[in-house]
N, C-alpha and C. Protein backbone atom coordinates (compact mmCIF):
# COMPACT_ATOMS: atom_id res chain seq x y z
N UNK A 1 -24.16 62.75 -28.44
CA UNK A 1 -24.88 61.51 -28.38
C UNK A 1 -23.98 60.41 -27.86
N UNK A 2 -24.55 59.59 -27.14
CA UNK A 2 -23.96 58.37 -26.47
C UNK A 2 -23.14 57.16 -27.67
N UNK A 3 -22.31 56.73 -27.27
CA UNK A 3 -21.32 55.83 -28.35
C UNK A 3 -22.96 54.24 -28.13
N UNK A 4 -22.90 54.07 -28.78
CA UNK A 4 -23.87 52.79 -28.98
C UNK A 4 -23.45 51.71 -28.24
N UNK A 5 -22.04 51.37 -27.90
CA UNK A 5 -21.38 50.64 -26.96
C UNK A 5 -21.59 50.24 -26.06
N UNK A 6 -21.45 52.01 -24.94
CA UNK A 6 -21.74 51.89 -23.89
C UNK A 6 -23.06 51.82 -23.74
N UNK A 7 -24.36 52.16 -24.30
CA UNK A 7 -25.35 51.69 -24.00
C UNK A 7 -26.02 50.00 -23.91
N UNK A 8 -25.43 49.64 -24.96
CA UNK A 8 -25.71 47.62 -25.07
C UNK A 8 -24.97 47.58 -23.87
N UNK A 9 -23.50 47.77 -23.67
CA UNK A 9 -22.62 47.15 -22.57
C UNK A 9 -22.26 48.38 -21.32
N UNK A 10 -23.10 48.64 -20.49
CA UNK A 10 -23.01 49.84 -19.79
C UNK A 10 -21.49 49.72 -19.00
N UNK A 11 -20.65 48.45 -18.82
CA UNK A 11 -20.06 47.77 -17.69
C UNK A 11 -18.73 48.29 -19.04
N UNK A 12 -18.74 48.31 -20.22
CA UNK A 12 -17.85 48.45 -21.40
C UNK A 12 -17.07 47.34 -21.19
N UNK A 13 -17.09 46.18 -20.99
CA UNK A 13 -16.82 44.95 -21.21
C UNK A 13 -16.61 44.55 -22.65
N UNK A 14 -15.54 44.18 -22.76
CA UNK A 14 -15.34 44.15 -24.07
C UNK A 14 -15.61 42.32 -24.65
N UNK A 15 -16.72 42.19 -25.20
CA UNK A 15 -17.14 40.91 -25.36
C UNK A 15 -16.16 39.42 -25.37
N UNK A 16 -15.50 39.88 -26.04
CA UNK A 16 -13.68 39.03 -25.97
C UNK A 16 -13.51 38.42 -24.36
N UNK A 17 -13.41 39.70 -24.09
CA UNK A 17 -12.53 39.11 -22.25
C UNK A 17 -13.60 38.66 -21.21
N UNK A 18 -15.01 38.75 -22.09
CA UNK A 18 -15.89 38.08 -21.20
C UNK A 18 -16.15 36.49 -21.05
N UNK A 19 -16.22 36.38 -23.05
CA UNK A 19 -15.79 35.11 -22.90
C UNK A 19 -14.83 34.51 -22.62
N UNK A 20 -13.73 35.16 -22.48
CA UNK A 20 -12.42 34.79 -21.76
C UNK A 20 -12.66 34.41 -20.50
N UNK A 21 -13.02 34.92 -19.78
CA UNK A 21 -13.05 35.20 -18.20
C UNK A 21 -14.17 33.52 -17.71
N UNK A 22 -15.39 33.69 -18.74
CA UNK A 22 -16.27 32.54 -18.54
C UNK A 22 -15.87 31.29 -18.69
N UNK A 23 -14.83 31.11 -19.43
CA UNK A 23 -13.88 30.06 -19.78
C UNK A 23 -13.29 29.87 -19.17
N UNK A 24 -12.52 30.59 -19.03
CA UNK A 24 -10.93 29.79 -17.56
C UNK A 24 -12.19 29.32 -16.72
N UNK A 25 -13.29 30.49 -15.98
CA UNK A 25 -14.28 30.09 -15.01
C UNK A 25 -14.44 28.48 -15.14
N UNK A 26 -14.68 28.12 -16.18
CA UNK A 26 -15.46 26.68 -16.52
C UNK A 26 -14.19 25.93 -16.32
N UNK A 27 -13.53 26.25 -16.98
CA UNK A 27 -12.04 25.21 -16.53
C UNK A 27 -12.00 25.02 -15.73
N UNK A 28 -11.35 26.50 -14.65
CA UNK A 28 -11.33 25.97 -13.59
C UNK A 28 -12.11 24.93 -12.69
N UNK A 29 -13.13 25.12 -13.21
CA UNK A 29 -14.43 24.69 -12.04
C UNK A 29 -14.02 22.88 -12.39
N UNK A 30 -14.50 22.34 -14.00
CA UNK A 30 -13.85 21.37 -14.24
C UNK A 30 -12.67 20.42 -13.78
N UNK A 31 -11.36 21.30 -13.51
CA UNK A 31 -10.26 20.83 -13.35
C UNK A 31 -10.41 20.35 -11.80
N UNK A 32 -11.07 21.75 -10.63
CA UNK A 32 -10.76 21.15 -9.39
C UNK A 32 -11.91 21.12 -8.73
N UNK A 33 -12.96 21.43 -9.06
CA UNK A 33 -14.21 21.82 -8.42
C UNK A 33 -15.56 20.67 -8.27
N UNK A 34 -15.36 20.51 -9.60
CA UNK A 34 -16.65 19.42 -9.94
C UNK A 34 -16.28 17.67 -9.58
N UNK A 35 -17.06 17.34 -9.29
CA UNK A 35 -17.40 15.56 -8.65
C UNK A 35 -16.26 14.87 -9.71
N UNK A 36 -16.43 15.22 -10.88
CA UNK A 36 -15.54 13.82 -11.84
C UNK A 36 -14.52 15.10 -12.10
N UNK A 37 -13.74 15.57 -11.39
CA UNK A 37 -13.01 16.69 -11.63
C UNK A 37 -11.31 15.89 -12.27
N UNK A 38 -10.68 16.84 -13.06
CA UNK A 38 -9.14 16.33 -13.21
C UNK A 38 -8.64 15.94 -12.19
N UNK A 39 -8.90 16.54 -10.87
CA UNK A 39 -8.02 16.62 -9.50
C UNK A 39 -8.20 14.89 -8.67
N UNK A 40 -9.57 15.10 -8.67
CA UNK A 40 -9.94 13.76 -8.54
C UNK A 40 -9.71 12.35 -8.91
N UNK A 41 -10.07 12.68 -10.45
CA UNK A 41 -9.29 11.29 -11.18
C UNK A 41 -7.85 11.09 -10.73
N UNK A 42 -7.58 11.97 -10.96
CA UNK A 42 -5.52 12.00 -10.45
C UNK A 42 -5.46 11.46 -9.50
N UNK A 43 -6.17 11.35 -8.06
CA UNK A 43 -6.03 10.93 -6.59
C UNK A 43 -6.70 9.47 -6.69
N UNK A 44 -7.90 9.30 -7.69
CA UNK A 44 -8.19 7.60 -7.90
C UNK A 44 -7.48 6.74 -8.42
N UNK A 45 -6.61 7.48 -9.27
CA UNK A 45 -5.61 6.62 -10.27
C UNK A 45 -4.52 6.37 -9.41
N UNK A 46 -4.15 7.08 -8.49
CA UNK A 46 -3.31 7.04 -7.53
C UNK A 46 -3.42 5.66 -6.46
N UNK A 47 -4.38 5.86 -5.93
CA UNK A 47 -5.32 4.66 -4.98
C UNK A 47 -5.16 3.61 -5.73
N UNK A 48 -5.83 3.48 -6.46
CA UNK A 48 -6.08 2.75 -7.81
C UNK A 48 -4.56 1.38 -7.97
N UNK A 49 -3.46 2.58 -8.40
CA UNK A 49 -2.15 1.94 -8.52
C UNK A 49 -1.57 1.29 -6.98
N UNK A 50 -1.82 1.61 -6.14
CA UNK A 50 -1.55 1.41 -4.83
C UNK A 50 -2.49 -0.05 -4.57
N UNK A 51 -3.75 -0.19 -4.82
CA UNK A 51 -4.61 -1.02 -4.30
C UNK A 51 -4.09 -2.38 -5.61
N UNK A 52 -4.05 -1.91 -6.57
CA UNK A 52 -3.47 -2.87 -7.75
C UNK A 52 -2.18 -3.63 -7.13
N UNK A 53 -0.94 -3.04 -6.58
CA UNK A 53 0.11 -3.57 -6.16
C UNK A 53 -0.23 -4.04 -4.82
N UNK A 54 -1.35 -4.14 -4.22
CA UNK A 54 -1.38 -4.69 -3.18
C UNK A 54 -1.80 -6.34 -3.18
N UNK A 55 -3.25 -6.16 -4.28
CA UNK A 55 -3.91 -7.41 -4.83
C UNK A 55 -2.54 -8.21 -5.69
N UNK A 56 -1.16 -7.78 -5.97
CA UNK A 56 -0.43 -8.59 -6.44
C UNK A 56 0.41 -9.10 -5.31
N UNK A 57 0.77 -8.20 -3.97
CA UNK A 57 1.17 -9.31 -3.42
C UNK A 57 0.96 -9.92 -2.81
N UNK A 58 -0.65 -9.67 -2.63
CA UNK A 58 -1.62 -10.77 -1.64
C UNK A 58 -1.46 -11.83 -2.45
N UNK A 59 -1.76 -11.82 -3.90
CA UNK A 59 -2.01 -12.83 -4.60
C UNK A 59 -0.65 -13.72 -4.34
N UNK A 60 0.46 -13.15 -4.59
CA UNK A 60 1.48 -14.16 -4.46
C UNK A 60 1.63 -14.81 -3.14
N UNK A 61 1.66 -14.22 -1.98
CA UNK A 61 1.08 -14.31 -0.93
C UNK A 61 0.09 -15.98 -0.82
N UNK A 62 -0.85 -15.55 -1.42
CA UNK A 62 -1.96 -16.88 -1.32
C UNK A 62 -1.44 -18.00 -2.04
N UNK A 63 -0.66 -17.86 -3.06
CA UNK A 63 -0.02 -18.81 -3.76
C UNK A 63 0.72 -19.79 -2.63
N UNK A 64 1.86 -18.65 -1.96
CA UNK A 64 2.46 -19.53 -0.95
C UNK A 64 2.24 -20.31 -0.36
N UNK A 65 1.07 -19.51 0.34
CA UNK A 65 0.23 -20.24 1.48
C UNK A 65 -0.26 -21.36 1.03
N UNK A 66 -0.88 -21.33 -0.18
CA UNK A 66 -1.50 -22.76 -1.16
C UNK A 66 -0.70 -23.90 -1.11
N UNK A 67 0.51 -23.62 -1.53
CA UNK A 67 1.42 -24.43 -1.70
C UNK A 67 2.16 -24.99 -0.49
N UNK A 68 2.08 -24.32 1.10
CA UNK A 68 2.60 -24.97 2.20
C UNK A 68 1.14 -25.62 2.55
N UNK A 69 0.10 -25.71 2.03
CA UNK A 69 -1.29 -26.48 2.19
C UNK A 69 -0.95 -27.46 1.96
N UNK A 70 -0.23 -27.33 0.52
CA UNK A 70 -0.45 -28.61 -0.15
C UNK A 70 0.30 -29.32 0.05
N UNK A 71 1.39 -28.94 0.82
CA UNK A 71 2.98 -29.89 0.97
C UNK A 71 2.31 -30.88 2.22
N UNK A 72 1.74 -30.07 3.38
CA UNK A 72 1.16 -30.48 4.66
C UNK A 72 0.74 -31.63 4.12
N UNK A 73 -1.03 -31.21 3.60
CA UNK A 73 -1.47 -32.47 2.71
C UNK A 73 -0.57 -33.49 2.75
N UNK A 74 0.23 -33.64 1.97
CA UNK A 74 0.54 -34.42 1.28
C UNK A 74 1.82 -35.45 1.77
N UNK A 75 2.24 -34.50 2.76
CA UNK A 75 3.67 -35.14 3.69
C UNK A 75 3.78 -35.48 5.14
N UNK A 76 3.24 -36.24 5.46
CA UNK A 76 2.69 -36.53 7.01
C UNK A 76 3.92 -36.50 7.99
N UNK A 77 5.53 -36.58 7.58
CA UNK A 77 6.74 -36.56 8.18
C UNK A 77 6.47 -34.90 8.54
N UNK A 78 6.92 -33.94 7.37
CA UNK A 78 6.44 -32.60 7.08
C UNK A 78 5.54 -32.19 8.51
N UNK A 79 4.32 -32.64 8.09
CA UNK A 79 3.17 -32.17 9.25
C UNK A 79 3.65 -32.62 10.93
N UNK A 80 4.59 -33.79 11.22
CA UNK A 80 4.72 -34.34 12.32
C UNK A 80 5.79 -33.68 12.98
N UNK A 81 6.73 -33.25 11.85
CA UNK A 81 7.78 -32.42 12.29
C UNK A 81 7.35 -31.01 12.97
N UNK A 82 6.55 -30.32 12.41
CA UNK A 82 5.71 -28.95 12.52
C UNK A 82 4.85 -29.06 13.77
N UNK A 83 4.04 -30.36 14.17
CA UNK A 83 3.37 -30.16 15.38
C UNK A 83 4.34 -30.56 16.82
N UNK A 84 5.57 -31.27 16.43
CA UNK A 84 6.43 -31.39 17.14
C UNK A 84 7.17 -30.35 17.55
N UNK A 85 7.56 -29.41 16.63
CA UNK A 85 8.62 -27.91 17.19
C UNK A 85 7.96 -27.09 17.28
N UNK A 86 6.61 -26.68 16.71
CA UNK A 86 6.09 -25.41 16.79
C UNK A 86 4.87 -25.61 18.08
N UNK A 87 4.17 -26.71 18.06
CA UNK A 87 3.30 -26.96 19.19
C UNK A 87 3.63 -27.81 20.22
N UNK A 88 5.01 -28.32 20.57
CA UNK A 88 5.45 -28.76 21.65
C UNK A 88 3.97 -30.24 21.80
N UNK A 89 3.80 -31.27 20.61
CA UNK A 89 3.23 -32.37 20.73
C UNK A 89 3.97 -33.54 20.72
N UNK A 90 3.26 -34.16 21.31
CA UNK A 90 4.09 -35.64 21.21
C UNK A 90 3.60 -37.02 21.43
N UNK A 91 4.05 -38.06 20.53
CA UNK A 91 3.27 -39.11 20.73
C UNK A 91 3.13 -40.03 22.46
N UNK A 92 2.40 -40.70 22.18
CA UNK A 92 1.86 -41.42 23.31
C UNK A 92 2.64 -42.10 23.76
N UNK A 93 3.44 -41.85 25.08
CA UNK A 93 4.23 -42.80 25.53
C UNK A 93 5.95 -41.86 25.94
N UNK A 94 5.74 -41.39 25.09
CA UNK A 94 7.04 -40.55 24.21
C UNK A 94 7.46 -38.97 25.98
N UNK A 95 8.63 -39.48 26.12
CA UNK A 95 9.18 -38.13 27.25
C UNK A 95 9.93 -37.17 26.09
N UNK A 96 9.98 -35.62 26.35
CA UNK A 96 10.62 -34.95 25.29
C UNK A 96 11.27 -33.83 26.55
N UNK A 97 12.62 -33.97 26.22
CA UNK A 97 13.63 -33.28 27.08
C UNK A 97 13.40 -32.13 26.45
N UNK A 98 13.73 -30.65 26.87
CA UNK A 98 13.96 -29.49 26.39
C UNK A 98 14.77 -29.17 26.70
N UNK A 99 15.84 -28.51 25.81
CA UNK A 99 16.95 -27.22 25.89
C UNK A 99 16.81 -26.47 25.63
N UNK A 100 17.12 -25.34 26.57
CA UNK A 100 17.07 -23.87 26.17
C UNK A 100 18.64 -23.45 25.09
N UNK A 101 18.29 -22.99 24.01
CA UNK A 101 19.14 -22.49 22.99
C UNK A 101 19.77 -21.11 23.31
N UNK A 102 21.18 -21.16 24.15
CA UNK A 102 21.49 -19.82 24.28
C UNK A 102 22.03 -19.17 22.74
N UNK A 103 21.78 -17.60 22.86
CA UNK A 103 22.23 -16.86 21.68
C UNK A 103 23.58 -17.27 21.33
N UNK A 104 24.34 -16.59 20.52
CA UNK A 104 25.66 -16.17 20.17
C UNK A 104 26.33 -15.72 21.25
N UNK A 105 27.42 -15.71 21.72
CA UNK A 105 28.15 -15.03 23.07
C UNK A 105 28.78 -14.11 22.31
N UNK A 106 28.44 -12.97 22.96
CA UNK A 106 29.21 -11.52 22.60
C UNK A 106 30.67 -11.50 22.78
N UNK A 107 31.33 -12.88 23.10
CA UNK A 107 32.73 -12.92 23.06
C UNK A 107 33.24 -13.03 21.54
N UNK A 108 32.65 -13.90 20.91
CA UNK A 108 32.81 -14.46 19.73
C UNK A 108 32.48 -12.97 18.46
N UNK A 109 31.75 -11.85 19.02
CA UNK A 109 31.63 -10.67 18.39
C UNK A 109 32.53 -9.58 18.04
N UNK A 110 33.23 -9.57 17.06
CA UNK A 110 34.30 -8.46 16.33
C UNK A 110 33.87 -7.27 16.54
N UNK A 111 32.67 -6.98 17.05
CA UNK A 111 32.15 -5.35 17.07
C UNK A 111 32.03 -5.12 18.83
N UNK A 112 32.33 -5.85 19.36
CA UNK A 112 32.75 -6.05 20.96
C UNK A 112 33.82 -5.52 21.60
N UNK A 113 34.15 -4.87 22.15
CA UNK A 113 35.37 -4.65 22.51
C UNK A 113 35.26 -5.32 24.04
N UNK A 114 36.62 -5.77 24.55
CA UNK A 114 36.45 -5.98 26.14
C UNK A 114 37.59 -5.97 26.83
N UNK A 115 37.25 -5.24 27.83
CA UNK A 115 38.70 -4.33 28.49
C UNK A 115 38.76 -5.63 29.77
N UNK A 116 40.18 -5.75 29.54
CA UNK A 116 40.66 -6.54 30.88
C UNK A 116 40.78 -5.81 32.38
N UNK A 117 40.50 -5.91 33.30
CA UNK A 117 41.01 -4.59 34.26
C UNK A 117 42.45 -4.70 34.96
């Protein structure tokens, strides 16, 4: 006569390692598979920390900027100086000579060498 076993479980699967097997299955699927998966969160939290340190140094960033607003505002020498060197303006009446600013001379450079002939 047949063991009673193999008839319920023809495959002789031993009930243990099935639910074993269905488990990791689900884990796994959990960990890397599914939409709100472990794998996932890990790569948002990631972004996440990246996009966080960015909004801090924009923010400081805008602070700056706020604060050379407010100097402008507030300092009309400040502002006259700035449209004078950076936009080449000038009052009415007013001639403005230009010099060209040569660099540093590579004579004056210790990392120069220069051969006499």
């Amino acid at each position: 006569m047949a063991d009673i076993s193999s008839v319920v479980n023809p495959l002789r699967w031993n009930l243990k390692r099935l639910l074993w097997v269905l488990l990791a299955g689900a884990l796994l699927w959990f960990l890397f598979f599914d939409t709100y998966s472990v794998w996932s969160r890990l790569q948002y939290a990631q972004e996440r920390k990246v996009l966080e340190e960015d909004i801090e140094r924009l923010s400081v960033q805008l602070e700056a900027l706020e604060e050379q607003i407010e100097r402008l505002e507030s300092d009309p020498d400040l502002l006259e100086r700035i449209a004078r060197e950076e936009y080449g303006m000038k009052k009415p009446g007013e001639v403005i000579y230009r010099t060209e600013e040569t660099p540093p001379s590579s004579q004056n450079s210790p990392n120069v060498e220069t051969r006499n002939p």
